[in-house]
C-alpha atoms as a PDB file:
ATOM      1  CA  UNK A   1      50.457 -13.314  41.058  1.00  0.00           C
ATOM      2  CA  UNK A   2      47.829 -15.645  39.922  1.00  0.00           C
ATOM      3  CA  UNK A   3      44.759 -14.230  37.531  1.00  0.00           C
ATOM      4  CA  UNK A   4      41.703 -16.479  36.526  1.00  0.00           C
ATOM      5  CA  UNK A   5      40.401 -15.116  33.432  1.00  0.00           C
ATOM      6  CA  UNK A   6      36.070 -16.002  32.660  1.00  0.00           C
ATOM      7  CA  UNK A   7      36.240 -15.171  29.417  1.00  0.00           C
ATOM      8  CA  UNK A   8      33.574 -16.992  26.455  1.00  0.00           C
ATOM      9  CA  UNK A   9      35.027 -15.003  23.623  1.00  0.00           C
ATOM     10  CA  UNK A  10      37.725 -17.156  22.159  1.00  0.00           C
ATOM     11  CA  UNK A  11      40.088 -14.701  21.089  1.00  0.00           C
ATOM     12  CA  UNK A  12      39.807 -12.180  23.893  1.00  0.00           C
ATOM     13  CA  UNK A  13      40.216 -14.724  26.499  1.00  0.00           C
ATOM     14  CA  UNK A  14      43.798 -16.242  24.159  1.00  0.00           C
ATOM     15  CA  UNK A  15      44.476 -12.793  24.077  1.00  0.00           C
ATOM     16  CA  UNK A  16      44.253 -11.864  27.578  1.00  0.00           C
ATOM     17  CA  UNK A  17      45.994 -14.939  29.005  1.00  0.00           C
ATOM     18  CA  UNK A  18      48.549 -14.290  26.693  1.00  0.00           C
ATOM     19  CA  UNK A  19      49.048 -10.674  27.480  1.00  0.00           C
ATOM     20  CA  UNK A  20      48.622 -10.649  31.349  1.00  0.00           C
ATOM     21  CA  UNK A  21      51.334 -13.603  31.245  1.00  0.00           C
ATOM     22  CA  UNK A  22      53.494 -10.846  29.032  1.00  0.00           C
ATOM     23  CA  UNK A  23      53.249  -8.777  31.612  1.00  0.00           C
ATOM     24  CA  UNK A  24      54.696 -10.810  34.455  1.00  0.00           C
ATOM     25  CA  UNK A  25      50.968 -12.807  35.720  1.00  0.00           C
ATOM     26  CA  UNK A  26      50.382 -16.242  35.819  1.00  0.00           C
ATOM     27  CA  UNK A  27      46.925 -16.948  34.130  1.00  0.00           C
ATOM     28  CA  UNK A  28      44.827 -19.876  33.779  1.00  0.00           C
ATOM     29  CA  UNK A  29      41.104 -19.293  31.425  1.00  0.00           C
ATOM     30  CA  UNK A  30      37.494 -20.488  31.670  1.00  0.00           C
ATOM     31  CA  UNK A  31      35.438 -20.247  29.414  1.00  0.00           C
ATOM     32  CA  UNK A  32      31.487 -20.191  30.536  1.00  0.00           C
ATOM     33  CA  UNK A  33      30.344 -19.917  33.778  1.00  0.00           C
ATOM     34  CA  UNK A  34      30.753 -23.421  35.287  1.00  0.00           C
ATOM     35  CA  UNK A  35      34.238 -24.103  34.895  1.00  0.00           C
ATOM     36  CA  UNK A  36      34.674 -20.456  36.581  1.00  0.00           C
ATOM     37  CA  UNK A  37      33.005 -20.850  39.493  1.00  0.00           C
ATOM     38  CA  UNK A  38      34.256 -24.281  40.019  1.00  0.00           C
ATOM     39  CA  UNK A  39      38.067 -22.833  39.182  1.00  0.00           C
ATOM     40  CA  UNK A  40      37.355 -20.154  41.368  1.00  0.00           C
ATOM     41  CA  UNK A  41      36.654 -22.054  44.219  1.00  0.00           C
ATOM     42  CA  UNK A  42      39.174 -24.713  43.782  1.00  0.00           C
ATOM     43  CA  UNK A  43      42.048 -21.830  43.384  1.00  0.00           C
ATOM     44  CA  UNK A  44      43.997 -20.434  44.629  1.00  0.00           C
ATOM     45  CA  UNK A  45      44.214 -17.183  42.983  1.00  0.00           C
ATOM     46  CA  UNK A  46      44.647 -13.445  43.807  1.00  0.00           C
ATOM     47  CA  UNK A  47      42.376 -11.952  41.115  1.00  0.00           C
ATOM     48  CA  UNK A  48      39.468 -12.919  38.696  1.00  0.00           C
ATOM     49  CA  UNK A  49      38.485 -11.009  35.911  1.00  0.00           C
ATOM     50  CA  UNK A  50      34.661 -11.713  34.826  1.00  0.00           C
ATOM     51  CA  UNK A  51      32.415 -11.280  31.918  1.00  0.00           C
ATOM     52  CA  UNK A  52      29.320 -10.596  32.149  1.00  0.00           C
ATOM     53  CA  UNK A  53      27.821 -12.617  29.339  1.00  0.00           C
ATOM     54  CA  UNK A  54      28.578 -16.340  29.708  1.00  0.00           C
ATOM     55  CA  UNK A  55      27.141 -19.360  28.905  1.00  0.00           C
ATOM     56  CA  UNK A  56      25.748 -21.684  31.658  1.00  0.00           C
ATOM     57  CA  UNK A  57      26.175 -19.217  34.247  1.00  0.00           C
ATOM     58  CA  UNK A  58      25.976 -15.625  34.083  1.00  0.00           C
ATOM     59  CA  UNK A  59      28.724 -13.639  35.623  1.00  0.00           C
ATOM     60  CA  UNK A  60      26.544 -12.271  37.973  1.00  0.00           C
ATOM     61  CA  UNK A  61      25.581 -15.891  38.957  1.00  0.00           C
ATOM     62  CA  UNK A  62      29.181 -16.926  39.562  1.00  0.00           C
ATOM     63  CA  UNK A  63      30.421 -13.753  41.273  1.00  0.00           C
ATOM     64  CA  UNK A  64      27.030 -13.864  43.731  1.00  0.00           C
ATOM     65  CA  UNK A  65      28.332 -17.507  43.913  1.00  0.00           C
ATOM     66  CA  UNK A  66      31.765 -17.140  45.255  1.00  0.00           C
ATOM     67  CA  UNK A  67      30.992 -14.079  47.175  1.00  0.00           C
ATOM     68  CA  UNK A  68      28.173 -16.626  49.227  1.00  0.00           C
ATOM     69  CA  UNK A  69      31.218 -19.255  49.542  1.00  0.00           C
ATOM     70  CA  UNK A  70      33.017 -17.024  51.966  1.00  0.00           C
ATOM     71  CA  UNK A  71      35.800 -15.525  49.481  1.00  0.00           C
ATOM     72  CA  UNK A  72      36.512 -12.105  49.277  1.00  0.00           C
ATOM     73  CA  UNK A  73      38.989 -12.734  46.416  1.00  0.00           C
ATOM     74  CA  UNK A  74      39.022  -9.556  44.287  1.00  0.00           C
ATOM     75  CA  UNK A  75      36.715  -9.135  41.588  1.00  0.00           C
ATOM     76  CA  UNK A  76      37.304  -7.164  38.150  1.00  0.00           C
ATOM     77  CA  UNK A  77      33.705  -7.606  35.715  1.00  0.00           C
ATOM     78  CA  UNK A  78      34.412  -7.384  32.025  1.00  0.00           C
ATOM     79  CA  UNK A  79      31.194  -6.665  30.388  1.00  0.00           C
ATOM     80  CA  UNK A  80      29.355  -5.024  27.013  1.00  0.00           C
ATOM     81  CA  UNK A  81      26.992  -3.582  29.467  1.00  0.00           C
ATOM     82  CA  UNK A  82      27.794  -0.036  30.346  1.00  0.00           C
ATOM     83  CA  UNK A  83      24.484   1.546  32.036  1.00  0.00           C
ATOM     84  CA  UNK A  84      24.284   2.745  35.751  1.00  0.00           C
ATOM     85  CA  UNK A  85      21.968  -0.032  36.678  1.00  0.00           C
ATOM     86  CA  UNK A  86      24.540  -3.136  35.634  1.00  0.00           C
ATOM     87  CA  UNK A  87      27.525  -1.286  37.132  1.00  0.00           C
ATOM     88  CA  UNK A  88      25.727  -1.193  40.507  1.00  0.00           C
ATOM     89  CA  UNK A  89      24.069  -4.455  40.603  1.00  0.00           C
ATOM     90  CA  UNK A  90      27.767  -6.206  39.711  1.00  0.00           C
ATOM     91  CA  UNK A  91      28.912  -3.735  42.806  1.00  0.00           C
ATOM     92  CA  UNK A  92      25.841  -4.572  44.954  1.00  0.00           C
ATOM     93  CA  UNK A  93      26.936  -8.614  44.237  1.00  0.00           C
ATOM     94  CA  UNK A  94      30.450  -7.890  45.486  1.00  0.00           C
ATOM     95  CA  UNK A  95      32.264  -7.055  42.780  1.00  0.00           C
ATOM     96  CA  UNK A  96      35.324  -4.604  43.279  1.00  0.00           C
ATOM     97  CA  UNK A  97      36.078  -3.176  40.098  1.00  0.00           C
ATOM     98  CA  UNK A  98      34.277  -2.895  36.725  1.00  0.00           C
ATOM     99  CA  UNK A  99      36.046  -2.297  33.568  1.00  0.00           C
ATOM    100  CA  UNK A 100      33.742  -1.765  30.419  1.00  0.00           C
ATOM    101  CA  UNK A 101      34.414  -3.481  26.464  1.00  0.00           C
ATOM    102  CA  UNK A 102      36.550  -2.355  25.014  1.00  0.00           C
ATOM    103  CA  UNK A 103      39.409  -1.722  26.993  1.00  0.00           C
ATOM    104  CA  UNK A 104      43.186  -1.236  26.708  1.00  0.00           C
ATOM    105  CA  UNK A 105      45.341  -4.297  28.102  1.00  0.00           C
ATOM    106  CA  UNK A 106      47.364  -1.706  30.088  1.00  0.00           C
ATOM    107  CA  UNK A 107      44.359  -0.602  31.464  1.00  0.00           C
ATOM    108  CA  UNK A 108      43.214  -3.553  32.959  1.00  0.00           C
ATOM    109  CA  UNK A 109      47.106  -4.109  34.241  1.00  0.00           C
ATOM    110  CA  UNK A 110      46.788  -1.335  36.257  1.00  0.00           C
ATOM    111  CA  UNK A 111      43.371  -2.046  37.397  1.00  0.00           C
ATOM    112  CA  UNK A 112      44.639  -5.506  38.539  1.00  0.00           C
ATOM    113  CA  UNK A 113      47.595  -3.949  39.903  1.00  0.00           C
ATOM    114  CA  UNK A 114      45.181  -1.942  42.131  1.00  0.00           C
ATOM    115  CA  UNK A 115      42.951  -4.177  43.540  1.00  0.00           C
ATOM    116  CA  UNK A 116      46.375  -6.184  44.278  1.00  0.00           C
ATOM    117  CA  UNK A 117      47.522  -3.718  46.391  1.00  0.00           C
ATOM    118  CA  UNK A 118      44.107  -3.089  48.460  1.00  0.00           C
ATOM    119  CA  UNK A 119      44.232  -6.251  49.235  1.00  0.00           C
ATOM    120  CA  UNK A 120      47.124  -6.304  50.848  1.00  0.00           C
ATOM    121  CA  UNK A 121      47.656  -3.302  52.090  1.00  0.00           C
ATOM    122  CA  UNK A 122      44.069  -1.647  52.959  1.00  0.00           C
ATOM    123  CA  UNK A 123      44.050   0.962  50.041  1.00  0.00           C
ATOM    124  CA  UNK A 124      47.136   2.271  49.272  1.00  0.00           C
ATOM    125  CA  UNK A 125      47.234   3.156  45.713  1.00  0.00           C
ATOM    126  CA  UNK A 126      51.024   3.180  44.867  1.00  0.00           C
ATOM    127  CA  UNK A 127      52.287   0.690  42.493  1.00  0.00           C
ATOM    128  CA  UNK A 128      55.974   0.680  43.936  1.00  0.00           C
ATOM    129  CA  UNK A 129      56.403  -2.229  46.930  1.00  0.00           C
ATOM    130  CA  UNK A 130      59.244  -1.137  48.737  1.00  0.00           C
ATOM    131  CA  UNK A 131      61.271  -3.231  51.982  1.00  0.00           C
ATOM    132  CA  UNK A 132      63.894  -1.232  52.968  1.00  0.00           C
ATOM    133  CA  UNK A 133      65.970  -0.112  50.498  1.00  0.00           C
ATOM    134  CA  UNK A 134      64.629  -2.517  47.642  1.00  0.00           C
ATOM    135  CA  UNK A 135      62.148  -0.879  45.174  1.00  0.00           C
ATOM    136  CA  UNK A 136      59.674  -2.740  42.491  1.00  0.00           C
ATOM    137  CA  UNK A 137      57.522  -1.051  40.489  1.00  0.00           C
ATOM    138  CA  UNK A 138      54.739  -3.494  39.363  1.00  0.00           C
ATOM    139  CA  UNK A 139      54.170  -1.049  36.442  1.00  0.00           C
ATOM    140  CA  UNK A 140      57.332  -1.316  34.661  1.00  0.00           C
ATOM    141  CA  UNK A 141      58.206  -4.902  36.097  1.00  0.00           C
ATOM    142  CA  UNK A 142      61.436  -3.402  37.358  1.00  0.00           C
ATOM    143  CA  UNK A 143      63.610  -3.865  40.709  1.00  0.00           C
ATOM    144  CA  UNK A 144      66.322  -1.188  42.116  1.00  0.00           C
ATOM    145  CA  UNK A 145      68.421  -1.677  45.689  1.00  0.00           C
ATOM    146  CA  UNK A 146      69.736   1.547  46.729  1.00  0.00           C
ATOM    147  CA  UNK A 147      71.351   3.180  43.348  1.00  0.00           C
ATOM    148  CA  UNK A 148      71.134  -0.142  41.627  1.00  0.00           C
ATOM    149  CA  UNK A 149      68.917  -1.545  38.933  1.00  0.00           C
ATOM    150  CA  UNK A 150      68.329  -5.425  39.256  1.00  0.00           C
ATOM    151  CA  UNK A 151      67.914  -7.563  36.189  1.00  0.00           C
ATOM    152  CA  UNK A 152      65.196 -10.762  36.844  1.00  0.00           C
ATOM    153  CA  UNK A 153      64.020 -13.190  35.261  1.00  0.00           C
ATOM    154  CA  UNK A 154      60.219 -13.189  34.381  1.00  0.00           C
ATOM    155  CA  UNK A 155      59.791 -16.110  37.180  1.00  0.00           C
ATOM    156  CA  UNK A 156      62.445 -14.168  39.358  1.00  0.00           C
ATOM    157  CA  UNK A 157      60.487 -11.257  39.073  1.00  0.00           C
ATOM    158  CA  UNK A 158      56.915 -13.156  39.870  1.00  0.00           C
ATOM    159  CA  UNK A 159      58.815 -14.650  43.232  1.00  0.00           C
ATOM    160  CA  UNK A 160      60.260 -11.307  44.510  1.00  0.00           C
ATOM    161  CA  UNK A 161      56.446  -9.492  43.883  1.00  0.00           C
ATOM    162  CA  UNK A 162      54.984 -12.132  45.747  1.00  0.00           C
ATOM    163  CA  UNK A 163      56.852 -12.280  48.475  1.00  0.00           C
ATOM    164  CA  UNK A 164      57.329  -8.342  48.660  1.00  0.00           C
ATOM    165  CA  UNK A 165      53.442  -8.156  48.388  1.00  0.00           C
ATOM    166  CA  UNK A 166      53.404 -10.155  51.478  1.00  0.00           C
ATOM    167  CA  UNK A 167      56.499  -8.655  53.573  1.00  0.00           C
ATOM    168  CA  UNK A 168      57.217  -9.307  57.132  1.00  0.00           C
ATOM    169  CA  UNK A 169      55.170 -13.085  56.506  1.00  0.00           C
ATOM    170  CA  UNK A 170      56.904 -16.129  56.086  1.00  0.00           C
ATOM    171  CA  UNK A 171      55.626 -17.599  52.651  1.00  0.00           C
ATOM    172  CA  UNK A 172      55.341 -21.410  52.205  1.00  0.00           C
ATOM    173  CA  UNK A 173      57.158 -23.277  48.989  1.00  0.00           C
ATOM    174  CA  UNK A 174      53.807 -24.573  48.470  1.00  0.00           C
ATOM    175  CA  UNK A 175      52.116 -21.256  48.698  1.00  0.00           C
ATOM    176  CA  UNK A 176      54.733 -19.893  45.744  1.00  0.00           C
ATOM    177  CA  UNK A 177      53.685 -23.073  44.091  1.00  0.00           C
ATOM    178  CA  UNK A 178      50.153 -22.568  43.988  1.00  0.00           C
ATOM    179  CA  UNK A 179      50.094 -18.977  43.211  1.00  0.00           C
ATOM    180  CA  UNK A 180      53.129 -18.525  41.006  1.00  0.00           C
ATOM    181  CA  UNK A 181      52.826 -21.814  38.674  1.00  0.00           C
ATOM    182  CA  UNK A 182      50.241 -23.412  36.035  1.00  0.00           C
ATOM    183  CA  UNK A 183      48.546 -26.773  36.651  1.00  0.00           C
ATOM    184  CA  UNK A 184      50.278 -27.727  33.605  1.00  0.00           C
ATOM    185  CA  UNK A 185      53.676 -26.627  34.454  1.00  0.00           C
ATOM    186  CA  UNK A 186      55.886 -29.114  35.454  1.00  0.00           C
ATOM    187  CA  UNK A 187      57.593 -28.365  38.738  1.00  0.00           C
ATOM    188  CA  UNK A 188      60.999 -30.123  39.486  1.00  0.00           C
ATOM    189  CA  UNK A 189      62.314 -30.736  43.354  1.00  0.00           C
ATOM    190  CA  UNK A 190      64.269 -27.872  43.854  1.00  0.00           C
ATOM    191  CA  UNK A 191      63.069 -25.140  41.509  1.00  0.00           C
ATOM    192  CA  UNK A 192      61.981 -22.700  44.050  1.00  0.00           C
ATOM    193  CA  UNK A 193      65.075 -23.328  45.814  1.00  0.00           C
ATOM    194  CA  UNK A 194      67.009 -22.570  42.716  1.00  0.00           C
ATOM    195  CA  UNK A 195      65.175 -19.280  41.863  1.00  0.00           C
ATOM    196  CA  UNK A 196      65.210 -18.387  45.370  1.00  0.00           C
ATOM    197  CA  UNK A 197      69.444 -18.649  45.406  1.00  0.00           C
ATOM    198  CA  UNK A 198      69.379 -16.336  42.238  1.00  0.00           C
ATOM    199  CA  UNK A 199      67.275 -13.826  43.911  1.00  0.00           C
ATOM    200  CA  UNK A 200      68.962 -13.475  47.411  1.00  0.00           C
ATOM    201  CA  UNK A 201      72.220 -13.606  44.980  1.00  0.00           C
ATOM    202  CA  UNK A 202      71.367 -10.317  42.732  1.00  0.00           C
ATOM    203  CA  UNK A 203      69.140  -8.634  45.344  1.00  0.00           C
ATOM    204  CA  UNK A 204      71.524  -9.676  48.956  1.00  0.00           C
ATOM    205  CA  UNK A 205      74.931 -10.269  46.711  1.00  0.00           C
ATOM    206  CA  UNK A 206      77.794  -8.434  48.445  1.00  0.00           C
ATOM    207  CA  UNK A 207      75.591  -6.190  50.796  1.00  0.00           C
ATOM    208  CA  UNK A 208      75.732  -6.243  54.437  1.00  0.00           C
ATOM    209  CA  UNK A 209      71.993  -5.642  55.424  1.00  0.00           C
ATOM    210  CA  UNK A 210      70.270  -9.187  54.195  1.00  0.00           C
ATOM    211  CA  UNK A 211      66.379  -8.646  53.212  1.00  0.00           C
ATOM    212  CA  UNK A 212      65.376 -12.074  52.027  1.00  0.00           C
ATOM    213  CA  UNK A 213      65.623 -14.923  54.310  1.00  0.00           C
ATOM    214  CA  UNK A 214      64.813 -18.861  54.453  1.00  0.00           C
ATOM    215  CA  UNK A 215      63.059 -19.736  57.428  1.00  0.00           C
ATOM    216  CA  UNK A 216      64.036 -23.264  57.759  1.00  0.00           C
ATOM    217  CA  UNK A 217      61.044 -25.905  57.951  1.00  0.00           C
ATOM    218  CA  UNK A 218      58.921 -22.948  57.048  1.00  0.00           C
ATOM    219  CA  UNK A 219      59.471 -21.155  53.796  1.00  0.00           C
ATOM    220  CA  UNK A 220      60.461 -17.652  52.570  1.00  0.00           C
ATOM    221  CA  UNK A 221      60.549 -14.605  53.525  1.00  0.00           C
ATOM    222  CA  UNK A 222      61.194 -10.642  53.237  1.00  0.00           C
ATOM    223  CA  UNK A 223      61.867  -7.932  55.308  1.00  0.00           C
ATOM    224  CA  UNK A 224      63.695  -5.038  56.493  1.00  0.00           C
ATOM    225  CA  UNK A 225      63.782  -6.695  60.277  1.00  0.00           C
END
């Protein structure tokens, strides 16, 4: 899944590309206002995480921003600012989850992870997607069929969450694309094709019930149908 990170801070903003990308995202950073808000609304990604404090536009400018374009893309603040009063004006803007500085990277993970999920699938809190038989947990980054544990790849992994995440749908290539690569990574012909094979190969390999399926002309998809 794809996470836009509005970070000024330098450090924190390395830090937290670097770590949600450790932990399975794909994450592009601004850093002030602007470039969010314009990154934001050129997308396309499945969560932001905001600051507060930035320089040209204030978080609360950007969020009140993208929130008046039409999106409903979820929305985690990142802010200094810890009274009553800011945590219901960022949630009066449209914001749908508020995290306070300083945090614990697994913290925000799981916060992420959430807001993931009620997106999809209206509030369910669980961090295990499951079609049929096939279990991820989005915590540990970890896939089991039946009794079996499945080793992936990190961009294995990020295909099989995405499409499980939107089971029963057929996914475009360019929709993986978009959501599951960098601007700067360089994409060749028939990479998604290529990761796709592996997957269907460890998940699919030697069973008779197939869950993942190329719908030709169309794209991906996963399901227990």
């Amino acid at each position: 899944m794809k996470v836009l990170i509005v970070e000024d801070e330098s450090n924190l903003g390395k830090l937290l590309k670097e770590s949600l990308e450790r932990e399975g995202f794909v994450a592009e950073l601004a850093v002030d206002g602007e470039e969010g808000l314009y990154m934001a609304l050129d997308g396309p990604f499945d969560v932001i995480v905001l600051d507060v404090l930035l320089p040209k536009l204030t978080g609360w400018q950007v969020l009140e921003k993208i929130r008046d374009s039409g999106s409903r893309i979820p929305v985690l603040m990142l802010t200094a600012l810890d009274s009553i009063e800011d945590k219901v004006h960022g949630f009066d803007l449209g914001a749908d989850d508020y995290l306070p500085k300083p945090f614990d990277i697994r913290e925000l993970v799981v916060r992420i992870q959430s807001l993931l999920r009620r997106t999809q699938f209206g509030g369910i809190p669980s961090r295990v997607l499951k079609v049929g038989d096939l279990e991820l947990d989005m915590s540990l980054k970890t896939a089991i069929r039946g009794n079996e544990k499945i080793e992936l790849r990190k961009k294995e992994y990020q295909i099989l969450e995405y499409l499980m995440l939107n089971s029963g749908r057929v996914v475009p290539k360019s929709e993986l694309e978009e959501h599951l690569w960098n601007e700067e990574d360089e994409l060749w012909s028939d990479v998604i094709r290529s990761h796709i094979k592996n997957i269907r190969k460890k998940i699919d390999g030697g069973r008779r019930k197939k869950l993942i399926k190329t719908v030709r002309g169309m794209g991906y998809e996963i399901s227990d149908r």
